[in-house]
PDB file of N, CA and C in Angstrom:
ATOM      1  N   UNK A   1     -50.996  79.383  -2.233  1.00  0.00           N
ATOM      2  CA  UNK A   1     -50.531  78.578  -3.347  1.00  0.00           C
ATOM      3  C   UNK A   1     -50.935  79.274  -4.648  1.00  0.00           C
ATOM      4  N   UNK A   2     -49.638  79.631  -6.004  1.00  0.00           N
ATOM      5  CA  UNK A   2     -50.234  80.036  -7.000  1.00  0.00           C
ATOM      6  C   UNK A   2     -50.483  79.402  -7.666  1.00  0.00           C
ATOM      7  N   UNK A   3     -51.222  79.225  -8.672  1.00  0.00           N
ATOM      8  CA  UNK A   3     -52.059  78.312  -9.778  1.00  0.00           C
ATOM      9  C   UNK A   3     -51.187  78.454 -11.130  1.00  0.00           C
ATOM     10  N   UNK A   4     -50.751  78.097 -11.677  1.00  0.00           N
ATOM     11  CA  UNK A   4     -50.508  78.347 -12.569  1.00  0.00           C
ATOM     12  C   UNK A   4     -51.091  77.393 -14.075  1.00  0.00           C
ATOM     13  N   UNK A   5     -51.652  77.982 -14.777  1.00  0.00           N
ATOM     14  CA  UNK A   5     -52.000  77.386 -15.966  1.00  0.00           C
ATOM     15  C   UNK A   5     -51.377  76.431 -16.724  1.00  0.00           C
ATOM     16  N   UNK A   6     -51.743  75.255 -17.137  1.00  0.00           N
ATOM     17  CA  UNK A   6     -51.192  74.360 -17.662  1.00  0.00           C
ATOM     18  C   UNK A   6     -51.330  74.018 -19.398  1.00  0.00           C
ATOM     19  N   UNK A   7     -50.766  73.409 -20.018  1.00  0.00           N
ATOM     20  CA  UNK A   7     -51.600  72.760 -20.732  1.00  0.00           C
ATOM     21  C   UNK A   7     -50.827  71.903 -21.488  1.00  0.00           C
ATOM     22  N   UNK A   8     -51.962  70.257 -20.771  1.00  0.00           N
ATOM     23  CA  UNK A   8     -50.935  69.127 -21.486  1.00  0.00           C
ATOM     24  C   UNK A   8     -50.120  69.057 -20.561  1.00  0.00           C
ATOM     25  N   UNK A   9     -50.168  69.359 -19.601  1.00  0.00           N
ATOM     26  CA  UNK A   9     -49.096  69.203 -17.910  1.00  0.00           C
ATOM     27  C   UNK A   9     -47.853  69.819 -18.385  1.00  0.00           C
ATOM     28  N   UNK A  10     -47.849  70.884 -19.342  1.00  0.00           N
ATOM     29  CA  UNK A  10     -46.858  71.821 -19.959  1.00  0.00           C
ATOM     30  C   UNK A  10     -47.010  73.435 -19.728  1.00  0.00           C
ATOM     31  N   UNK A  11     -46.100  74.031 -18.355  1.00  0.00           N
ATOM     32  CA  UNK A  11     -46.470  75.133 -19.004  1.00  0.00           C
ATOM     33  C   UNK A  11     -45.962  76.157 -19.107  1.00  0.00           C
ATOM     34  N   UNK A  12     -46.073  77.647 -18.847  1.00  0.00           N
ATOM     35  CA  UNK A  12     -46.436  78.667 -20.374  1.00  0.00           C
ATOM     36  C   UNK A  12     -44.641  78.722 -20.806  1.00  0.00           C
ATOM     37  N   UNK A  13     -44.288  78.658 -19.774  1.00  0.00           N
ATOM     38  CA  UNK A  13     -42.522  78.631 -20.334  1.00  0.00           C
ATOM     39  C   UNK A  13     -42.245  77.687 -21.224  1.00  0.00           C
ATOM     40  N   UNK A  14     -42.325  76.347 -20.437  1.00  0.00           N
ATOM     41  CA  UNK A  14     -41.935  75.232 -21.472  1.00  0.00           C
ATOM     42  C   UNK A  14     -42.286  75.475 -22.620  1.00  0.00           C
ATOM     43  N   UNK A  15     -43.533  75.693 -22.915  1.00  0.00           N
ATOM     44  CA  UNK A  15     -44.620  76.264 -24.653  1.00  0.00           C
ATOM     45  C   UNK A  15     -43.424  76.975 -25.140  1.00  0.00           C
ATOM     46  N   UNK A  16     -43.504  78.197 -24.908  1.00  0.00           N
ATOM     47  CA  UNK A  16     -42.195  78.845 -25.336  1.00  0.00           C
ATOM     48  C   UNK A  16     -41.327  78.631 -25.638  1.00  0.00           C
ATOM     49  N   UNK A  17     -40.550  77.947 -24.924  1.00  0.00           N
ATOM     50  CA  UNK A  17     -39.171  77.232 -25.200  1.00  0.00           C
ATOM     51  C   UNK A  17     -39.192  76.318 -26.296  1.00  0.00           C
ATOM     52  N   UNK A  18     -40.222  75.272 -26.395  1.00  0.00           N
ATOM     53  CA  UNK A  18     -40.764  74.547 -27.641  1.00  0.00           C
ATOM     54  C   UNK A  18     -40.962  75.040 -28.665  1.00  0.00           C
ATOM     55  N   UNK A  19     -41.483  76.318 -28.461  1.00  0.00           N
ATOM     56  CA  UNK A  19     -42.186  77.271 -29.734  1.00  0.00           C
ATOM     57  C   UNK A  19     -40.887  78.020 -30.744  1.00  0.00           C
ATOM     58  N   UNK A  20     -40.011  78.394 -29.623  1.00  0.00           N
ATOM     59  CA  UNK A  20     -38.405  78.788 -29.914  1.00  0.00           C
ATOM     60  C   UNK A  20     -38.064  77.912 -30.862  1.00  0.00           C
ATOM     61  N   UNK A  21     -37.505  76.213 -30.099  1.00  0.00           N
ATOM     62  CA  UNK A  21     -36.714  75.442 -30.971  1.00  0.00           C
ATOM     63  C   UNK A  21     -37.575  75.150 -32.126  1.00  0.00           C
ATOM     64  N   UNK A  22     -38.575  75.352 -32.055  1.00  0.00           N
ATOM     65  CA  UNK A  22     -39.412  74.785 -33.532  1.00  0.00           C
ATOM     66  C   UNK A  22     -39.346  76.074 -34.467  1.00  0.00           C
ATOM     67  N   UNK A  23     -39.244  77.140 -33.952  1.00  0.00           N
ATOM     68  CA  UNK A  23     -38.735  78.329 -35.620  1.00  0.00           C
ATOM     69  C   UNK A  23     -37.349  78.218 -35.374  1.00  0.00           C
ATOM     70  N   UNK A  24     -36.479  77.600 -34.564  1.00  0.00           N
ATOM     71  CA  UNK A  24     -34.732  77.864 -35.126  1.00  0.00           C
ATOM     72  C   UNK A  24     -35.038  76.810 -35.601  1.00  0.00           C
ATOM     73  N   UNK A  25     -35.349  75.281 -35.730  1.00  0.00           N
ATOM     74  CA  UNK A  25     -35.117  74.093 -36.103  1.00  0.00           C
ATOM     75  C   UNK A  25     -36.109  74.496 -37.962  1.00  0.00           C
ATOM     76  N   UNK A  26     -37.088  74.284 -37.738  1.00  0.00           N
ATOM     77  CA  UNK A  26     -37.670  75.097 -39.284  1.00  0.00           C
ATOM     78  C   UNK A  26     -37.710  76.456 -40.129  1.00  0.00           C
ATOM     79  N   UNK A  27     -37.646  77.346 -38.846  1.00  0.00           N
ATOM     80  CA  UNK A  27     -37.705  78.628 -39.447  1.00  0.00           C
ATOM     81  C   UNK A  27     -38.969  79.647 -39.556  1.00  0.00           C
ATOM     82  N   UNK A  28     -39.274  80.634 -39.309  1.00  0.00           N
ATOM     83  CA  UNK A  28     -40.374  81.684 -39.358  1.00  0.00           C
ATOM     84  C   UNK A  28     -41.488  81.184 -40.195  1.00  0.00           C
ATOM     85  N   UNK A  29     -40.333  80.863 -41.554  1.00  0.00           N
ATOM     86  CA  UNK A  29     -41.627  81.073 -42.864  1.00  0.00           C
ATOM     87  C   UNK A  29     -41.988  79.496 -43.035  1.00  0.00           C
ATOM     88  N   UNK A  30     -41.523  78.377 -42.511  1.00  0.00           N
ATOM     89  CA  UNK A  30     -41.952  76.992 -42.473  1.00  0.00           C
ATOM     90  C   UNK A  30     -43.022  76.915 -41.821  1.00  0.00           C
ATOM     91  N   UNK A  31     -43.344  77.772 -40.713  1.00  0.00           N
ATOM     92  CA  UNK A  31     -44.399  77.401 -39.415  1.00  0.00           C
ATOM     93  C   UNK A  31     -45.614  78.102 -39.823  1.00  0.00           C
ATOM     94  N   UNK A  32     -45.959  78.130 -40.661  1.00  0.00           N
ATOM     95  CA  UNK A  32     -47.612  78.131 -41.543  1.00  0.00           C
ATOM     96  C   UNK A  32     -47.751  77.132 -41.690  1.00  0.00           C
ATOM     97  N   UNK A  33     -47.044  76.933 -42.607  1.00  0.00           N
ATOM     98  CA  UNK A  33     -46.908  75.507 -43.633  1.00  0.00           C
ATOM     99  C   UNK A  33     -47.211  74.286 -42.754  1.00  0.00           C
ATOM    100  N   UNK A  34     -46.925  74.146 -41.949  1.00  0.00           N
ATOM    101  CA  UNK A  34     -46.612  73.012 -40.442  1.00  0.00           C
ATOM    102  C   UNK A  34     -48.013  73.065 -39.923  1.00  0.00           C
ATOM    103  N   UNK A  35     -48.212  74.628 -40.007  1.00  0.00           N
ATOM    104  CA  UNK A  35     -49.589  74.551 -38.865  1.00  0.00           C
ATOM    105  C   UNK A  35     -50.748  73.966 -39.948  1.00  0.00           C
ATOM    106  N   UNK A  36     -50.762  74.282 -41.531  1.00  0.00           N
ATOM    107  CA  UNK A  36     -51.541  74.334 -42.320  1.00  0.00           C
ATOM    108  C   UNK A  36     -51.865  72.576 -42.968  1.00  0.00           C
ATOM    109  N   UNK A  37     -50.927  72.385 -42.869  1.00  0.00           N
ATOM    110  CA  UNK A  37     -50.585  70.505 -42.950  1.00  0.00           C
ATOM    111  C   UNK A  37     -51.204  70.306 -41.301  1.00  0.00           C
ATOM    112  N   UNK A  38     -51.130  70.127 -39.963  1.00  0.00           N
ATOM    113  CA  UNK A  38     -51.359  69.916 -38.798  1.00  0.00           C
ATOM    114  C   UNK A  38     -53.536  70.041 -39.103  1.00  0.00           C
ATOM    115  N   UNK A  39     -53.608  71.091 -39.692  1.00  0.00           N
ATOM    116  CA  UNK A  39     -55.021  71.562 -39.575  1.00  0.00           C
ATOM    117  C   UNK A  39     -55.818  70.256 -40.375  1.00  0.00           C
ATOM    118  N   UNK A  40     -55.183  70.746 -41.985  1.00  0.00           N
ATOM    119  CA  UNK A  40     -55.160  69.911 -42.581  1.00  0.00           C
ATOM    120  C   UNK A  40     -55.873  67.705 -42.325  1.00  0.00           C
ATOM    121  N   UNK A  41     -54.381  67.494 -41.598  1.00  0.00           N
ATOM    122  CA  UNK A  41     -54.514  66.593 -40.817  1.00  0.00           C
ATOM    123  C   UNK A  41     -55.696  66.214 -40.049  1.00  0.00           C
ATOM    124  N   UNK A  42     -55.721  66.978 -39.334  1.00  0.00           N
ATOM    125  CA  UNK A  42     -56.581  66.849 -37.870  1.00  0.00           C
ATOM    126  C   UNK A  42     -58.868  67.106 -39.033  1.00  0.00           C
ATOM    127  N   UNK A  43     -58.649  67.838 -40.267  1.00  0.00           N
ATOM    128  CA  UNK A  43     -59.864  67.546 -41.146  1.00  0.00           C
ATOM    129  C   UNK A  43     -60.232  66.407 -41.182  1.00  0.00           C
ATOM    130  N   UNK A  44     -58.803  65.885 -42.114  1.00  0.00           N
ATOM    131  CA  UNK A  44     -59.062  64.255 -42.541  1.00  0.00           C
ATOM    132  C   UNK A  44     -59.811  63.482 -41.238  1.00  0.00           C
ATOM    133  N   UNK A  45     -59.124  63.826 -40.050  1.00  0.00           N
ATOM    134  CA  UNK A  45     -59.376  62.748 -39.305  1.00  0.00           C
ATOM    135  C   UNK A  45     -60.894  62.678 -39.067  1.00  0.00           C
ATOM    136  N   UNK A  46     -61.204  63.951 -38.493  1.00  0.00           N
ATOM    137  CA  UNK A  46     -62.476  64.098 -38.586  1.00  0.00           C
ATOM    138  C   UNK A  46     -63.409  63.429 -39.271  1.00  0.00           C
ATOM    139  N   UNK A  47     -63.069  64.157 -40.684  1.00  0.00           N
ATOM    140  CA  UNK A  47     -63.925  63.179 -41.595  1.00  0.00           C
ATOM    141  C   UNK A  47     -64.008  62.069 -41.603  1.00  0.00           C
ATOM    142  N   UNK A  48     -62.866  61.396 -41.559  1.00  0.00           N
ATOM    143  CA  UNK A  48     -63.309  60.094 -41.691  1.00  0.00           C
ATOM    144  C   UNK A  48     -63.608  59.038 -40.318  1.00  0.00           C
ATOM    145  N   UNK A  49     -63.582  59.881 -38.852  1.00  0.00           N
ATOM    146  CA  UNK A  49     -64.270  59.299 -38.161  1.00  0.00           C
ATOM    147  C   UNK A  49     -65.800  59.716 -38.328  1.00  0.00           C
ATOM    148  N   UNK A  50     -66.176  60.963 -39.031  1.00  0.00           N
ATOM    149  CA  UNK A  50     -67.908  60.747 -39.007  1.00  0.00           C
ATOM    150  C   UNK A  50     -68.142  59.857 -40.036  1.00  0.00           C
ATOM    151  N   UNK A  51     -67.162  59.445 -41.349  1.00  0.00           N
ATOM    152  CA  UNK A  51     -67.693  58.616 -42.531  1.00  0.00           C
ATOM    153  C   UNK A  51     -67.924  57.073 -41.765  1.00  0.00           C
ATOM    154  N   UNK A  52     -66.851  56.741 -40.717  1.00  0.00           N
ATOM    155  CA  UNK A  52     -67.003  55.564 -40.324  1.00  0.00           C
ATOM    156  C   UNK A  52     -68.528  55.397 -39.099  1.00  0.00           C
ATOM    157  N   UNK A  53     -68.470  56.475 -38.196  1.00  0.00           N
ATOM    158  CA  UNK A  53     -69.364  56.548 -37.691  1.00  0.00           C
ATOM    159  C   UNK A  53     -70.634  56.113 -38.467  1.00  0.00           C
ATOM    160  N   UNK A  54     -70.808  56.718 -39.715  1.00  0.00           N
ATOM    161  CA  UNK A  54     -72.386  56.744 -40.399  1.00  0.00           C
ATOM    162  C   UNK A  54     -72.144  55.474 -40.652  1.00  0.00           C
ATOM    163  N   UNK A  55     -71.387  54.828 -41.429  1.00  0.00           N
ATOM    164  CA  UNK A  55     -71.553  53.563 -42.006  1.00  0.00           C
ATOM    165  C   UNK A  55     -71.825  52.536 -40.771  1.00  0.00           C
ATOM    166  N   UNK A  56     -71.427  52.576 -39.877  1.00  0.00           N
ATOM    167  CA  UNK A  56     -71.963  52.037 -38.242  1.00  0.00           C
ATOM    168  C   UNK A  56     -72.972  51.796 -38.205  1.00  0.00           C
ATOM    169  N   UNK A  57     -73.294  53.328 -38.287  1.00  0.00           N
ATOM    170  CA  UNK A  57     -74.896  53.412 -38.093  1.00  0.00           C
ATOM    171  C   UNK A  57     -76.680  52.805 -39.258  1.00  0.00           C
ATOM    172  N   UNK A  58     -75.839  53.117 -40.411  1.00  0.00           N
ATOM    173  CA  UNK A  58     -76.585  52.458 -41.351  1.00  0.00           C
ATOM    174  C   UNK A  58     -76.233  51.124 -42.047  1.00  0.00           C
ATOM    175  N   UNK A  59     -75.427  50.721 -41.735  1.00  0.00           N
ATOM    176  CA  UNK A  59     -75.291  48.931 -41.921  1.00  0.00           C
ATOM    177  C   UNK A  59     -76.123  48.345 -40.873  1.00  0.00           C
ATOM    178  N   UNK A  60     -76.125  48.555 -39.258  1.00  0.00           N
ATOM    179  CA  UNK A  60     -77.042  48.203 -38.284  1.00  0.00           C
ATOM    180  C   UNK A  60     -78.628  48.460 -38.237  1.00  0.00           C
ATOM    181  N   UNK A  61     -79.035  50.207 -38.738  1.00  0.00           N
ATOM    182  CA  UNK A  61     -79.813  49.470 -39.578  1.00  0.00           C
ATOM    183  C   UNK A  61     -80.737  49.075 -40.436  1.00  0.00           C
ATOM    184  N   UNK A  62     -80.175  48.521 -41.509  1.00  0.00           N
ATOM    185  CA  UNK A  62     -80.060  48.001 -42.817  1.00  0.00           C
ATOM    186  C   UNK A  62     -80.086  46.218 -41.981  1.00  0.00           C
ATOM    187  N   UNK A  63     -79.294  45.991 -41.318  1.00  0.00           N
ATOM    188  CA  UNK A  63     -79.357  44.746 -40.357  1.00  0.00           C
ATOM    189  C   UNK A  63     -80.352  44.689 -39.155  1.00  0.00           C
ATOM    190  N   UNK A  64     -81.229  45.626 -38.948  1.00  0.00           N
ATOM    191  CA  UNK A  64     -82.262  45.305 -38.102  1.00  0.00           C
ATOM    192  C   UNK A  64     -81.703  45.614 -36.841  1.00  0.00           C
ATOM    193  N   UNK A  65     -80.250  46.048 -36.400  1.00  0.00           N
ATOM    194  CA  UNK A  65     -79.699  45.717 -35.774  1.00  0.00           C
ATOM    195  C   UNK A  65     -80.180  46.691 -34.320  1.00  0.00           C
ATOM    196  N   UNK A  66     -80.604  46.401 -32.629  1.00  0.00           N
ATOM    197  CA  UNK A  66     -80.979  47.847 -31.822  1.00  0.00           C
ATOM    198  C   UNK A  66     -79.638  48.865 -32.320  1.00  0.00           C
ATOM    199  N   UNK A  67     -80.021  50.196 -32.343  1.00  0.00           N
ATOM    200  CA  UNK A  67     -79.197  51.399 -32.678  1.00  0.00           C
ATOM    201  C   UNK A  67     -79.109  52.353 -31.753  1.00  0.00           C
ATOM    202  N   UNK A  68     -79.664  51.905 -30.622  1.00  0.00           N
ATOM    203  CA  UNK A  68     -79.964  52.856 -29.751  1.00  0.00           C
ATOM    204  C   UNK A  68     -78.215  52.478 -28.963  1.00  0.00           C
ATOM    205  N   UNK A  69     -77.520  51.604 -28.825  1.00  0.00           N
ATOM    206  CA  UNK A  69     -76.353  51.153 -28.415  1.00  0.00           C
ATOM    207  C   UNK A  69     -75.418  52.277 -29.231  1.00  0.00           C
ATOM    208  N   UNK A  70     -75.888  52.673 -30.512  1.00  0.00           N
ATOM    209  CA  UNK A  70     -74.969  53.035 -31.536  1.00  0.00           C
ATOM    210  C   UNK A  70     -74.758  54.566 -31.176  1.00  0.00           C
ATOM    211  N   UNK A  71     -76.387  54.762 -30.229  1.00  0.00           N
ATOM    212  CA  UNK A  71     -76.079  56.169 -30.053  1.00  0.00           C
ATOM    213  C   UNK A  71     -75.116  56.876 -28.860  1.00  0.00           C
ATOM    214  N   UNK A  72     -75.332  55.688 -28.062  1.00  0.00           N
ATOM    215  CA  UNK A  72     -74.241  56.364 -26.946  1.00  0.00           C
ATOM    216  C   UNK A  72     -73.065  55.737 -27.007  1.00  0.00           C
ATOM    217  N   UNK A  73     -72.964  55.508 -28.666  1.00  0.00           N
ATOM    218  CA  UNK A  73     -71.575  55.235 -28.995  1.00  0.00           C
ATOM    219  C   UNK A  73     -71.157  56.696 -29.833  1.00  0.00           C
ATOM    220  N   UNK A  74     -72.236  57.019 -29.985  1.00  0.00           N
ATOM    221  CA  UNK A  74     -72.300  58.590 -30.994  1.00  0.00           C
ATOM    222  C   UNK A  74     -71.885  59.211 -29.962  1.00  0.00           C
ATOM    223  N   UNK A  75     -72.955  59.574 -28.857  1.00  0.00           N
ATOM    224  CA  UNK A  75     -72.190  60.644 -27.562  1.00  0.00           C
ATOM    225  C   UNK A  75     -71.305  60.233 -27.506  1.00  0.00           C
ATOM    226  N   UNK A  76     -70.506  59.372 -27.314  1.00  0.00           N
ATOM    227  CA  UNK A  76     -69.031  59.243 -26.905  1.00  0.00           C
ATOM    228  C   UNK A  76     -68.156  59.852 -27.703  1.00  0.00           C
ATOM    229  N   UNK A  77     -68.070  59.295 -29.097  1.00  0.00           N
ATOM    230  CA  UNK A  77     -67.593  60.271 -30.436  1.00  0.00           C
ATOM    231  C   UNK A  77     -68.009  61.593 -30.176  1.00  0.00           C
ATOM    232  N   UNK A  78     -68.987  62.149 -30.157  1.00  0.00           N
ATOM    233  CA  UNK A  78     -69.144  63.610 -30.332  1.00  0.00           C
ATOM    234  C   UNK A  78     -68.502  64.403 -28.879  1.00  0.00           C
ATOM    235  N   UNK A  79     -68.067  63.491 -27.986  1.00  0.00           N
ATOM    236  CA  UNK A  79     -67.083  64.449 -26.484  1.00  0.00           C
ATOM    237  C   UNK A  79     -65.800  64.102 -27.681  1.00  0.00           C
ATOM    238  N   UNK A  80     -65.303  63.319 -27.417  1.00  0.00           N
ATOM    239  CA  UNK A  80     -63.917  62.871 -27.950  1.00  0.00           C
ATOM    240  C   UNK A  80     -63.977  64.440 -29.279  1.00  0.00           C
ATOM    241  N   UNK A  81     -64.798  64.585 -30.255  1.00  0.00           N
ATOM    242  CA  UNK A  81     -64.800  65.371 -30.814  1.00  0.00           C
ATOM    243  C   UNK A  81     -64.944  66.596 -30.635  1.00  0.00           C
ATOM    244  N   UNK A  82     -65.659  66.788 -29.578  1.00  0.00           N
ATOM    245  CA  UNK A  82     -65.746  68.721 -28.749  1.00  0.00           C
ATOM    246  C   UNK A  82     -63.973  68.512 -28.309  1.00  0.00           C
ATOM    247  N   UNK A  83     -63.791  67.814 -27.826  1.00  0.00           N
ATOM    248  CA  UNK A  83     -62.026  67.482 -27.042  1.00  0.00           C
ATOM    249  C   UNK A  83     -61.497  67.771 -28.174  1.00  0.00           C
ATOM    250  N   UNK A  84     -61.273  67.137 -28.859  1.00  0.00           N
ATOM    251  CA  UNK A  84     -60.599  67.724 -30.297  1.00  0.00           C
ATOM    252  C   UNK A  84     -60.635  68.786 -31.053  1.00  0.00           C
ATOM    253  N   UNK A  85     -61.705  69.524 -31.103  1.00  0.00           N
ATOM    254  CA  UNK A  85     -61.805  70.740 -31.468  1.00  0.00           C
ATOM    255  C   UNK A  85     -61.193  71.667 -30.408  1.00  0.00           C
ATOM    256  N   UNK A  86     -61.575  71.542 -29.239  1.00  0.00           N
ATOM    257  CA  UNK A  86     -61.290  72.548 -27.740  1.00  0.00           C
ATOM    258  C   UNK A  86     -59.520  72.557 -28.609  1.00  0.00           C
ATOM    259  N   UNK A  87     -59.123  71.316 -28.275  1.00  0.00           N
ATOM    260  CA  UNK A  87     -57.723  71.393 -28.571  1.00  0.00           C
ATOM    261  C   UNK A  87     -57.227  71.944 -29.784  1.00  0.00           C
ATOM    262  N   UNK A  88     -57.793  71.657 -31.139  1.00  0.00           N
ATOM    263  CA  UNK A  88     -56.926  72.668 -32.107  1.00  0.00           C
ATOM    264  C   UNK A  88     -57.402  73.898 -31.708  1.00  0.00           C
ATOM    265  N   UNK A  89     -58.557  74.082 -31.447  1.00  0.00           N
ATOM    266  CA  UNK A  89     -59.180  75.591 -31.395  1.00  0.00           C
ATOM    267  C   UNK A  89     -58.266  76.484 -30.613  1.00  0.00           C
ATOM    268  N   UNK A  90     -57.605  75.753 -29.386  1.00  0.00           N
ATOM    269  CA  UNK A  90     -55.940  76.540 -28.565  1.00  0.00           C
ATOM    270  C   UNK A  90     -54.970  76.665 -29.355  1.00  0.00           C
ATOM    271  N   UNK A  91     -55.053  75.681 -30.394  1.00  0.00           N
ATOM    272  CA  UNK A  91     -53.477  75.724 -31.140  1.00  0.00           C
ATOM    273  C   UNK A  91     -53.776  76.612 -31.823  1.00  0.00           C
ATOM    274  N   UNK A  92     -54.849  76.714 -32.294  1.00  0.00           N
ATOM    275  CA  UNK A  92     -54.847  78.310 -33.786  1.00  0.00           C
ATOM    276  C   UNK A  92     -54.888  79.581 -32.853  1.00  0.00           C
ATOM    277  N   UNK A  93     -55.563  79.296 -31.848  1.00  0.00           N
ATOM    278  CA  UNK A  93     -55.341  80.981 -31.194  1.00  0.00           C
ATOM    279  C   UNK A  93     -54.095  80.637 -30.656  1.00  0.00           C
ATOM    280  N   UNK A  94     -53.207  80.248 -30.761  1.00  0.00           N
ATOM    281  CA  UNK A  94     -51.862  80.771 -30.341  1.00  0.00           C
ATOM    282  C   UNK A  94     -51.094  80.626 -31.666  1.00  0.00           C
ATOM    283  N   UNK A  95     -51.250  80.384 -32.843  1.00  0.00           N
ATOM    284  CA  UNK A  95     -50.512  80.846 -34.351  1.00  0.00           C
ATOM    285  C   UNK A  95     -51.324  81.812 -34.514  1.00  0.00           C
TER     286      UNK A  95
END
């Protein structure tokens, strides 16, 4: 049986074929711009899941509140966030 690499249960052809219609549909010199807005994007989010994260953490406590709940609400955020990085970190090595 050969293995073939996936990603996103997509693969390396399909990518391609996607990658195709997205410079005939925008064009060569659009697909910076796309990736640079996408990057862009994916900052904000970031940020403002650690801004919400902190405020979590220091309203609880400021409220006395146990924080130790808050933290393996943190590990959870910080996989979800290695996951998110893993993932743009593929998309820029392939622009």
């Amino acid at each position: 049986m050969i293995y073939q690499p996936t990603f996103l249960f997509i693969s390396g052809a399909e990518i391609a074929f996607i990658l195709f219609i997205v410079i005939m549909v925008f064009g060569a010199d659009k697909l910076p711009e796309i990736a640079r807005g996408l990057g862009k994007g994916m900052r904000t989010l970031k940020d403002a899941t650690n801004d919400i994260k902190h405020e979590i953490t220091k309203s609880a406590e400021n409220h006395g509140i146990d924080t130790s709940i808050t933290k393996d609400v943190k590990k959870e955020l910080d996989k979800v966030k290695d996951d998110l990085e893993d993932f743009t970190g593929s998309v820029k090595r392939k622009f």
